[in-house]
C-alpha atoms as a PDB file:
ATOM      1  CA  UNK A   1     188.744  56.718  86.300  1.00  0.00           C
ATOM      2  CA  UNK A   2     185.220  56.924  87.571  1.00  0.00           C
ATOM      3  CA  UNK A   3     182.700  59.594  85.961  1.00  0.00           C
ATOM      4  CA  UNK A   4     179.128  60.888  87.216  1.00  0.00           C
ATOM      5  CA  UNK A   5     176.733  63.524  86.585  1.00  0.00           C
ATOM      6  CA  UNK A   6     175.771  66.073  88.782  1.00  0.00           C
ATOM      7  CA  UNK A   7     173.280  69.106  89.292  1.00  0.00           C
ATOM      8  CA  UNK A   8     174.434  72.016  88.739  1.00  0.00           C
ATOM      9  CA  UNK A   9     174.234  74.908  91.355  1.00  0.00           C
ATOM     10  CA  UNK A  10     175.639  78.236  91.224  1.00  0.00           C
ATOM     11  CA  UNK A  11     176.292  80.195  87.489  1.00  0.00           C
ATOM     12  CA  UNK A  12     177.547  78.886  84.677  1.00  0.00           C
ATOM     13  CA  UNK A  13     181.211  79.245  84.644  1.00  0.00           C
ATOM     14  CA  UNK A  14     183.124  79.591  80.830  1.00  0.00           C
ATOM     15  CA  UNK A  15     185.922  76.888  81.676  1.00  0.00           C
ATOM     16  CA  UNK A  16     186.720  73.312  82.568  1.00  0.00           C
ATOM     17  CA  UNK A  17     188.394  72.962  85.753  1.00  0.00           C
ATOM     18  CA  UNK A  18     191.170  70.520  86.598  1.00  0.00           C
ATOM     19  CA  UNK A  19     191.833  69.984  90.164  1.00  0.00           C
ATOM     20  CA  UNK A  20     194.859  67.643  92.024  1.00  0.00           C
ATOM     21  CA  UNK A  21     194.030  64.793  93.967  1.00  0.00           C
ATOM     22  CA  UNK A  22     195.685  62.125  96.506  1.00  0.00           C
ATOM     23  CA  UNK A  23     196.237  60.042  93.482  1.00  0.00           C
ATOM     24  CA  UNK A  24     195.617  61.310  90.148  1.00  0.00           C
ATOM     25  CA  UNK A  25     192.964  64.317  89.439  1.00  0.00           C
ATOM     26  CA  UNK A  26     189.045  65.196  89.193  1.00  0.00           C
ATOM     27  CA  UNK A  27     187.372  67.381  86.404  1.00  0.00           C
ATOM     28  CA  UNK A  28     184.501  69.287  86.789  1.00  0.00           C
ATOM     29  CA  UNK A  29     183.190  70.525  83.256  1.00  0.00           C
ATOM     30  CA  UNK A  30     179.734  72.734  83.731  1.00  0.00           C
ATOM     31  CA  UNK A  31     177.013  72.196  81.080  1.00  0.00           C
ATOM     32  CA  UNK A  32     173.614  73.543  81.004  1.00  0.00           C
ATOM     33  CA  UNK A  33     171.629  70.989  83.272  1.00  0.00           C
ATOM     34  CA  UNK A  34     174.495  68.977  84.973  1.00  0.00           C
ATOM     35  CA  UNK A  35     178.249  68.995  85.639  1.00  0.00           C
ATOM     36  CA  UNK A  36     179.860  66.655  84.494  1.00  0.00           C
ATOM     37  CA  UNK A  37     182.719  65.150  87.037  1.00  0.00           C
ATOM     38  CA  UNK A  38     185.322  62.894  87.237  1.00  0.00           C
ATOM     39  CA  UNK A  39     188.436  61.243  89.019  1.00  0.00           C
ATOM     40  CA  UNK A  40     191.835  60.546  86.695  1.00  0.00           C
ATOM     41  CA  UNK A  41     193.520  58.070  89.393  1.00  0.00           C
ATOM     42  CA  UNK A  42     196.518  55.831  89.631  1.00  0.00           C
ATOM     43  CA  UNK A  43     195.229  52.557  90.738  1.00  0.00           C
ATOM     44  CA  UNK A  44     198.647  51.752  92.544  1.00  0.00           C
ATOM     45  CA  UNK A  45     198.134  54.717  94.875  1.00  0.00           C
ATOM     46  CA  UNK A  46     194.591  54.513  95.542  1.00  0.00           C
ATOM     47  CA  UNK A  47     191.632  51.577  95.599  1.00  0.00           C
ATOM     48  CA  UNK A  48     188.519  51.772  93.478  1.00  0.00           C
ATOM     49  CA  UNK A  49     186.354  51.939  96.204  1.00  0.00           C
ATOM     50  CA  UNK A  50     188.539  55.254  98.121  1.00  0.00           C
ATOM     51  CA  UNK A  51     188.745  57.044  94.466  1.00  0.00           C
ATOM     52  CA  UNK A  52     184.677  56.369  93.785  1.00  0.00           C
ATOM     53  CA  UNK A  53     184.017  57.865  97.511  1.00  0.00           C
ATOM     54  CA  UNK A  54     186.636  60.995  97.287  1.00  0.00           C
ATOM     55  CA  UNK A  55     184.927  61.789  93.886  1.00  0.00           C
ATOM     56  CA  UNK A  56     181.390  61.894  95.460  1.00  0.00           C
ATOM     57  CA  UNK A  57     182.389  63.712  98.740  1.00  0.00           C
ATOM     58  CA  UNK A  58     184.214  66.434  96.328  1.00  0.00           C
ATOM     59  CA  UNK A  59     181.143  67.320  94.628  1.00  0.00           C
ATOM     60  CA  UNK A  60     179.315  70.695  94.160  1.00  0.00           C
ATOM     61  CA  UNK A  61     175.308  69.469  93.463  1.00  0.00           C
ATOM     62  CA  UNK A  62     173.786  65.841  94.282  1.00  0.00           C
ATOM     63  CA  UNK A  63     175.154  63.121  92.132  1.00  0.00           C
ATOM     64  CA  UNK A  64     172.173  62.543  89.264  1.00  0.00           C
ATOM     65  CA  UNK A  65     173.363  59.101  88.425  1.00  0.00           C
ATOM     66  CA  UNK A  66     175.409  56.082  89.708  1.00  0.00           C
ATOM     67  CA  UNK A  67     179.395  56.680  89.167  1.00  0.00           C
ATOM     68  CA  UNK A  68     180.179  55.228  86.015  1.00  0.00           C
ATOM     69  CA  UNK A  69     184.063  53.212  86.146  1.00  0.00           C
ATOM     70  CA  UNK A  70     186.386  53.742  83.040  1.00  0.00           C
ATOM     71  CA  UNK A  71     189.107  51.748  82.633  1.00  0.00           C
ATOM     72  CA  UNK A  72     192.362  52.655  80.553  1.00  0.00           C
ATOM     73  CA  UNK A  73     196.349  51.880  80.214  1.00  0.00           C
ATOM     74  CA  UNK A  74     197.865  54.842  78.322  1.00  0.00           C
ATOM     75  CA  UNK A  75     200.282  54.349  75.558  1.00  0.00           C
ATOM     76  CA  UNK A  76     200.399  54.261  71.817  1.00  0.00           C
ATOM     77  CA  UNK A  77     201.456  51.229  69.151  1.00  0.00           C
ATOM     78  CA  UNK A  78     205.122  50.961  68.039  1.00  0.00           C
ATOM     79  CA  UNK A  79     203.878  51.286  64.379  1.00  0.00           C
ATOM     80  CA  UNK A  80     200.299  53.280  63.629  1.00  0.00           C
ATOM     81  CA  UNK A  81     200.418  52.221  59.943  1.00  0.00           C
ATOM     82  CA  UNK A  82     201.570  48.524  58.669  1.00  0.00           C
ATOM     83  CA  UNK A  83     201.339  47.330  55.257  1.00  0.00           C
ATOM     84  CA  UNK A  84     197.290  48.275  54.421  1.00  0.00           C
ATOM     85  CA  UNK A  85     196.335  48.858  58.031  1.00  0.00           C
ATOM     86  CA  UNK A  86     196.058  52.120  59.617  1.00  0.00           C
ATOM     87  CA  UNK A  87     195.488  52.678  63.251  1.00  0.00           C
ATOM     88  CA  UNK A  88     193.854  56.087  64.001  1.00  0.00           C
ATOM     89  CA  UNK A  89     192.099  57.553  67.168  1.00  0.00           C
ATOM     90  CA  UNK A  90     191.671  54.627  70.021  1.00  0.00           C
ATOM     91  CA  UNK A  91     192.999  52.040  68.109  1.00  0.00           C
ATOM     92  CA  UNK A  92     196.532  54.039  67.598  1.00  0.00           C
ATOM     93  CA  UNK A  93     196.658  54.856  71.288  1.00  0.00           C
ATOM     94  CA  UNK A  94     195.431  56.341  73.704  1.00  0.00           C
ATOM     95  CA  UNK A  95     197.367  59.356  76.362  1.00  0.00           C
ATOM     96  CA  UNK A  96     195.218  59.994  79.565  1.00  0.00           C
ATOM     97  CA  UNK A  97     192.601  62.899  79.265  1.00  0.00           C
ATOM     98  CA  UNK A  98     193.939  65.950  81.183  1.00  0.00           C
ATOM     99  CA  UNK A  99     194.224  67.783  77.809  1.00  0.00           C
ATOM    100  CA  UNK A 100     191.646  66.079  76.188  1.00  0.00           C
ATOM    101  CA  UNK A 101     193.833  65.163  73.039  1.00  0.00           C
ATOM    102  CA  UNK A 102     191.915  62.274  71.520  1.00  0.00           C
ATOM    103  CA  UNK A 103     189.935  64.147  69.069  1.00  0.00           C
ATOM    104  CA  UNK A 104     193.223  66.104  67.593  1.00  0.00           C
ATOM    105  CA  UNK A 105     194.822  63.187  67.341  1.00  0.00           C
ATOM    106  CA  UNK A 106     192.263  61.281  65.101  1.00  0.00           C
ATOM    107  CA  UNK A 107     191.862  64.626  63.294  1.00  0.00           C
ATOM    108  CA  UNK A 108     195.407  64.950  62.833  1.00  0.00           C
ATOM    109  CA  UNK A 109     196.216  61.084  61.717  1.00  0.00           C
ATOM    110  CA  UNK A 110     193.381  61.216  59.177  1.00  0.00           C
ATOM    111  CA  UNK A 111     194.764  64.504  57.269  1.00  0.00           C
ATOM    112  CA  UNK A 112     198.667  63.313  57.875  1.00  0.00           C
ATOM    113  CA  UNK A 113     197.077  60.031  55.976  1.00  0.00           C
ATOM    114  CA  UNK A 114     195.187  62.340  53.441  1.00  0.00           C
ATOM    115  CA  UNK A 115     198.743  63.749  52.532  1.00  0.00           C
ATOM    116  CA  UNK A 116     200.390  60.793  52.365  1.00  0.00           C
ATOM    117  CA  UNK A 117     197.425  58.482  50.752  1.00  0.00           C
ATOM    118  CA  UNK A 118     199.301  55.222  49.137  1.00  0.00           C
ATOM    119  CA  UNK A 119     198.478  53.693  45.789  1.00  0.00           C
ATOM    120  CA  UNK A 120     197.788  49.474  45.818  1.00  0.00           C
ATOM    121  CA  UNK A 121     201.986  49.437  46.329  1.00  0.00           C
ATOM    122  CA  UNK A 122     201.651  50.917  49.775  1.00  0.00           C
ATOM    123  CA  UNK A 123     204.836  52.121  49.255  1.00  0.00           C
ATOM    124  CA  UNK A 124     207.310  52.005  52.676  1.00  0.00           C
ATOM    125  CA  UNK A 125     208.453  55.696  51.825  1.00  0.00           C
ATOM    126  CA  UNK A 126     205.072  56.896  52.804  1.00  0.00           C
ATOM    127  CA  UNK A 127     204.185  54.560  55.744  1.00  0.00           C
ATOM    128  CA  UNK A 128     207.552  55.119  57.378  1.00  0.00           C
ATOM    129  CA  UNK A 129     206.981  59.163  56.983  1.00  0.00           C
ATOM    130  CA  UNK A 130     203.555  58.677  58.290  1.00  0.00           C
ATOM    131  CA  UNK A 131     204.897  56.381  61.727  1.00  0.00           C
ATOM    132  CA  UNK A 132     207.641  58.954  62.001  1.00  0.00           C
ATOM    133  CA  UNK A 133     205.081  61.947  62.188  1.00  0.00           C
ATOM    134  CA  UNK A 134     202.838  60.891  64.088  1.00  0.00           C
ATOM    135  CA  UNK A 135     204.963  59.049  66.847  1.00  0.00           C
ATOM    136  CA  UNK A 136     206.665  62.298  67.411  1.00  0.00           C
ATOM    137  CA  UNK A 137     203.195  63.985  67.406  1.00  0.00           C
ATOM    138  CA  UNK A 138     202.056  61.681  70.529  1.00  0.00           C
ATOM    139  CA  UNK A 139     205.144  61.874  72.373  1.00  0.00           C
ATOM    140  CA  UNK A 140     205.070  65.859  72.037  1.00  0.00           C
ATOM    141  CA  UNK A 141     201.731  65.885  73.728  1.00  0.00           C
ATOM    142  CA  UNK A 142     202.924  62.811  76.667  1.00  0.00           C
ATOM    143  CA  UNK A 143     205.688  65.325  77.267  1.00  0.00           C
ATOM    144  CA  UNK A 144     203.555  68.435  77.658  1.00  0.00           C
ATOM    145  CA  UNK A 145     201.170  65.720  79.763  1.00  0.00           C
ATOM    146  CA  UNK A 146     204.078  64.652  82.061  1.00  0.00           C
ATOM    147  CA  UNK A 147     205.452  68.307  82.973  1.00  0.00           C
ATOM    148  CA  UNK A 148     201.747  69.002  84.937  1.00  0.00           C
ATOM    149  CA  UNK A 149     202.477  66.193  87.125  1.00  0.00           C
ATOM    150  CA  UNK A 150     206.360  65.877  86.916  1.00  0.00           C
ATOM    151  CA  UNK A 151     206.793  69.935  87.725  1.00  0.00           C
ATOM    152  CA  UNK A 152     204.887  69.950  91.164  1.00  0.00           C
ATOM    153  CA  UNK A 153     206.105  70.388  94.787  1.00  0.00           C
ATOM    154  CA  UNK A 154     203.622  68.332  96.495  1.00  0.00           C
ATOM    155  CA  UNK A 155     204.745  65.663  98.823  1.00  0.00           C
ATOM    156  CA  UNK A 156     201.714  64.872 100.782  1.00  0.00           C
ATOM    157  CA  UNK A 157     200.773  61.561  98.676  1.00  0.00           C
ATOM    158  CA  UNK A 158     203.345  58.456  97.480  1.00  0.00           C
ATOM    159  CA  UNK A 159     201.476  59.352  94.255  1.00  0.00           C
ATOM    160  CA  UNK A 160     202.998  62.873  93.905  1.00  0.00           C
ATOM    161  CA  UNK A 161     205.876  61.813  95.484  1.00  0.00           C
ATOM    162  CA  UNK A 162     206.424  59.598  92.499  1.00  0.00           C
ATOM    163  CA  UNK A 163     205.366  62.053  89.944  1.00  0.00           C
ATOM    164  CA  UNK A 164     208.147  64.800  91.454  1.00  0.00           C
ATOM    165  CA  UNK A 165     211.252  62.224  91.195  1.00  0.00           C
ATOM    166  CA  UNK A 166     210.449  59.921  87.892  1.00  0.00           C
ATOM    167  CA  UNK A 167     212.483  60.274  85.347  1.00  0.00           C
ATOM    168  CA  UNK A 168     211.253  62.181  82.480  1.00  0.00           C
ATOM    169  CA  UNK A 169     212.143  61.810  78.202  1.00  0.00           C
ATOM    170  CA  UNK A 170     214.914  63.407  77.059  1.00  0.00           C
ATOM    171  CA  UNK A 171     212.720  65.631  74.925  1.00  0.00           C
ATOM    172  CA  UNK A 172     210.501  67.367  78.076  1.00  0.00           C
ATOM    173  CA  UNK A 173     214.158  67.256  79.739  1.00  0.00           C
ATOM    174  CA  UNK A 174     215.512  69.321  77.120  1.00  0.00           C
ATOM    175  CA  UNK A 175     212.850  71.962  76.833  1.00  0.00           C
ATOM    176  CA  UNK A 176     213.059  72.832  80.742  1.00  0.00           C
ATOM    177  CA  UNK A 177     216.900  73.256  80.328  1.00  0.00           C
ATOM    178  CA  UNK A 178     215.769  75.788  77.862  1.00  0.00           C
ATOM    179  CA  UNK A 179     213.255  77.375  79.793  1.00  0.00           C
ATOM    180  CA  UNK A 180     215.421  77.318  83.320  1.00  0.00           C
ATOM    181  CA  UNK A 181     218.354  78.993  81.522  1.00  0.00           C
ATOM    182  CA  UNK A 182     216.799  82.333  79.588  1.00  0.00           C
ATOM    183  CA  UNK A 183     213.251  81.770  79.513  1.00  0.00           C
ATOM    184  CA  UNK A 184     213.000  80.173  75.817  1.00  0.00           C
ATOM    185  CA  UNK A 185     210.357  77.784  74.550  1.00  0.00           C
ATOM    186  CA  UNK A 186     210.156  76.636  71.115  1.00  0.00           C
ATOM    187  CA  UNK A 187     207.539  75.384  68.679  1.00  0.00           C
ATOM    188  CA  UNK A 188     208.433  71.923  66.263  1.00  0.00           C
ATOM    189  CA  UNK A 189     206.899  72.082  63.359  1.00  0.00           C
ATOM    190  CA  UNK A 190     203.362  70.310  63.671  1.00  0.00           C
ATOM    191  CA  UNK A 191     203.359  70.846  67.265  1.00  0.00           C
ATOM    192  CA  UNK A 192     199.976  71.147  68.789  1.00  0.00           C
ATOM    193  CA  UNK A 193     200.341  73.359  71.860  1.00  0.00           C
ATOM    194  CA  UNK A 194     201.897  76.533  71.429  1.00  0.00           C
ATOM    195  CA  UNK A 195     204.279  78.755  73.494  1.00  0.00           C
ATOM    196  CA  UNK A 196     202.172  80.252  75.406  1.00  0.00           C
ATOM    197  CA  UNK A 197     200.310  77.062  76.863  1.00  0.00           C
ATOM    198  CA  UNK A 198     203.973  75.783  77.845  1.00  0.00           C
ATOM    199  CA  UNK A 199     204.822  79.082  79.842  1.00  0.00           C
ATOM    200  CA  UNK A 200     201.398  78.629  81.516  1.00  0.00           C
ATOM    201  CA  UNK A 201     201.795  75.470  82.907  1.00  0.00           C
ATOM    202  CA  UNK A 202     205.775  76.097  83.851  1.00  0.00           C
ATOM    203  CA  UNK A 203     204.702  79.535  85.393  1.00  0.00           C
ATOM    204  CA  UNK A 204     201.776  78.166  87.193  1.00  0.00           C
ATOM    205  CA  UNK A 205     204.089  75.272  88.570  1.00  0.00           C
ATOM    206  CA  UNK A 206     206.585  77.196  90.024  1.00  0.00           C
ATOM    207  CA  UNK A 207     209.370  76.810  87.728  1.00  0.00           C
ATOM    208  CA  UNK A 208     210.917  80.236  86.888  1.00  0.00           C
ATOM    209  CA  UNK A 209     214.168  80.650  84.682  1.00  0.00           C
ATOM    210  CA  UNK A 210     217.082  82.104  85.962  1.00  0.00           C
ATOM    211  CA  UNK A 211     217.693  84.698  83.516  1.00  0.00           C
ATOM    212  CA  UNK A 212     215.926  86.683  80.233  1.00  0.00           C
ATOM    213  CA  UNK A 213     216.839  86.294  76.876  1.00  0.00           C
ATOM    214  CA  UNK A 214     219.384  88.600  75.627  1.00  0.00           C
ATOM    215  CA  UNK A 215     217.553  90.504  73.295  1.00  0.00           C
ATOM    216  CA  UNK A 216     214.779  91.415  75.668  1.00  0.00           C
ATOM    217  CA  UNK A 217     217.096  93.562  77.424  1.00  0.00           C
ATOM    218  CA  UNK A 218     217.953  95.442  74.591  1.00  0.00           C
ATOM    219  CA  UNK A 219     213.666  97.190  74.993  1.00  0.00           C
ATOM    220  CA  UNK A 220     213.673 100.101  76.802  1.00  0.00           C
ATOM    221  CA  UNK A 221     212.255  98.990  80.160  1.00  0.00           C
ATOM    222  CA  UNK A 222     209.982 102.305  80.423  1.00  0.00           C
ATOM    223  CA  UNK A 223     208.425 101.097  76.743  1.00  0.00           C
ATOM    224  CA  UNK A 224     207.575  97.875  77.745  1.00  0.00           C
ATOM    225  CA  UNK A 225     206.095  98.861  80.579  1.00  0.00           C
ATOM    226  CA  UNK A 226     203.775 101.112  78.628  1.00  0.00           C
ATOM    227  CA  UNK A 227     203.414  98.599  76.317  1.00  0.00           C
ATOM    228  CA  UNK A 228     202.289  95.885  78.779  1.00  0.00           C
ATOM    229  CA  UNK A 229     199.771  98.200  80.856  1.00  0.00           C
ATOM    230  CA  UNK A 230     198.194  99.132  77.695  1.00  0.00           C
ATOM    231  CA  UNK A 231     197.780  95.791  77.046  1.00  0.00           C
ATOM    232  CA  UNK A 232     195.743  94.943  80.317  1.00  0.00           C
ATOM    233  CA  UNK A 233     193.522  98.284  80.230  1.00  0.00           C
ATOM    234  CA  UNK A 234     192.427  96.836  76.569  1.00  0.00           C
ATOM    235  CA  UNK A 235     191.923  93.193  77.909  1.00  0.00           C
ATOM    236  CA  UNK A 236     190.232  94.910  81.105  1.00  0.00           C
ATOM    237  CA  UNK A 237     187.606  96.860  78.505  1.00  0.00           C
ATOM    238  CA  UNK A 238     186.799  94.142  76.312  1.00  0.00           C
ATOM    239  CA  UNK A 239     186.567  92.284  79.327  1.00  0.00           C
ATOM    240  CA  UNK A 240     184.021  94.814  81.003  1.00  0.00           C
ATOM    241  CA  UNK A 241     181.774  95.615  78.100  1.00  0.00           C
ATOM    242  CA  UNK A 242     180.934  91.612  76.827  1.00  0.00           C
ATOM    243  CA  UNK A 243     178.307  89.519  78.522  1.00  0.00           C
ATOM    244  CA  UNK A 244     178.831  86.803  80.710  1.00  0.00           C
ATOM    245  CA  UNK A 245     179.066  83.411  79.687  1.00  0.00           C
ATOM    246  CA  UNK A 246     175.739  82.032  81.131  1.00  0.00           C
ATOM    247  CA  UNK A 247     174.120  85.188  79.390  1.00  0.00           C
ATOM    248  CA  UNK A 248     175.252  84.669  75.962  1.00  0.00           C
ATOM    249  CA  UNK A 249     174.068  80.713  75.830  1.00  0.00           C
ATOM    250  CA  UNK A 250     170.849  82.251  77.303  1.00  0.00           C
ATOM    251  CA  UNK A 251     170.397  84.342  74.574  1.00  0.00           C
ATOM    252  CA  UNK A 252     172.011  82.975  71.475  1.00  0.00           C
ATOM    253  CA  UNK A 253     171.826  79.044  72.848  1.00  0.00           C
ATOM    254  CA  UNK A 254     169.946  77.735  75.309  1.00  0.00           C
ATOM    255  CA  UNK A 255     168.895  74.091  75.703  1.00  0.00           C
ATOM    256  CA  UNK A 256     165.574  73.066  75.908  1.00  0.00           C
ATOM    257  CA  UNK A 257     164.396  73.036  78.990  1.00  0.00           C
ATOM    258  CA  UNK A 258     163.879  69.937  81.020  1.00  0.00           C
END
């Protein structure tokens, strides 16, 4: 990946945004005095030098420092707690940043250890319980990781080319077989994102199921509608009456200036 600063022009917009490149893809998250930007990129499908240059051309506001080159090969040990040793955070594993996990994950692996904290016979009830949790706990977030780039129907780039035919776990295979079929998505226990992040990113993809569940036909389709457009005038109301989002950090706050 390659990272570098930038000024920032234009207001100050409330969200991250994530946008698809050749090979990989760039963030752009707005701060007070800079953006910060970046390229994700496969290094099979695109040189150093090309990603470096397509992440300068792409920016908004001159560059206010030198691109900055980060280096990473995603993946996670076979065993995150052995005998006395524990692995949390980067020395567990690390899953590239398009959902910006890391921080969960050491959050997560310190309370799952709180829970489970051995006495001097490190007993291999409690370490196998631990491994067991959290390996499923990185492989549900690698499987919500793989659908953005595994549900896509680009084919302008070997690199999404790739992404569109790999083959995928069993796991993220199973939960689009749900999804195609009657529009279902379920939770595991522990999970970290929810329903409604999944039908976001399936939605937004493209991938529609090919029927309802069941019981949703058994609403009254005049209620629901009701329902739903009261809904969006209450979203549309809060919506109108609150400040923007460079107003309230200018008045509850702002950074010194500089």
């Amino acid at each position: 990946a390659w990272a570098v600063p930038s000024e920032r022009r234009g207001p100050l917009t409330p969200y991250t945004r994530a946008t698809a490149d050749t090979a990989g893809w760039r963030w752009r998250i707005p701060l007070q005095h800079r953006v910060g930007n970046g390229y994700v990129y496969s290094s099979a499908h695109i040189d150093d030098d090309d990603a470096r240059r397509a992440l300068l051309a792409g920016l908004e506001g001159e560059a206010l420092a030198e691109p900055r080159q980060l280096r990473f090969e995603a993946g996670r040990r076979d065993r995150l707690w052995d005998r006395n040793c524990v692995a949390i955070g980067l020395s567990g594993g690390f899953l590239e940043p398009l959902e910006s996990t890391s921080i969960h994950l050491i959050q997560s692996g310190i309370t799952r250890l709180m829970s489970l904290f051995p006495d001097l016979g490190f007993g291999a009830t409690e370490i196998d319980e631990y491994n067991r949790v959290m390996l499923r706990e990185y492989e549900q977030v690698r499987d919500f990781i793989i659908l953005h780039y595994h549900a896509t129907k680009r084919s302008d780039s070997r690199f999404w080319d790739q992404c569109r035919t790999m083959a995928i776990p069993a796991s993220l295979s199973a939960k689009l077989a749900l999804w195609s079929g009657k529009a279902r998505v379920f939770r595991e226990q522990g999970e970290l994102f929810t329903p409604d992040g999944w039908i976001a990113v399936l939605l937004g993809q493209g991938i529609r199921p090919e029927s309802i569940d069941p019981l949703a036909a058994t609403l009254p389709a005049g209620e629901s509608a009701r329902f739903m457009a009261h809904v969006r005038d209450m979203i549309d109301k809060t919506a109108t009456a609150m400040p923007t989002h460079e107003d309230f950090i200018a008045r509850h706050c702002a950074a010194p200036p500089r």
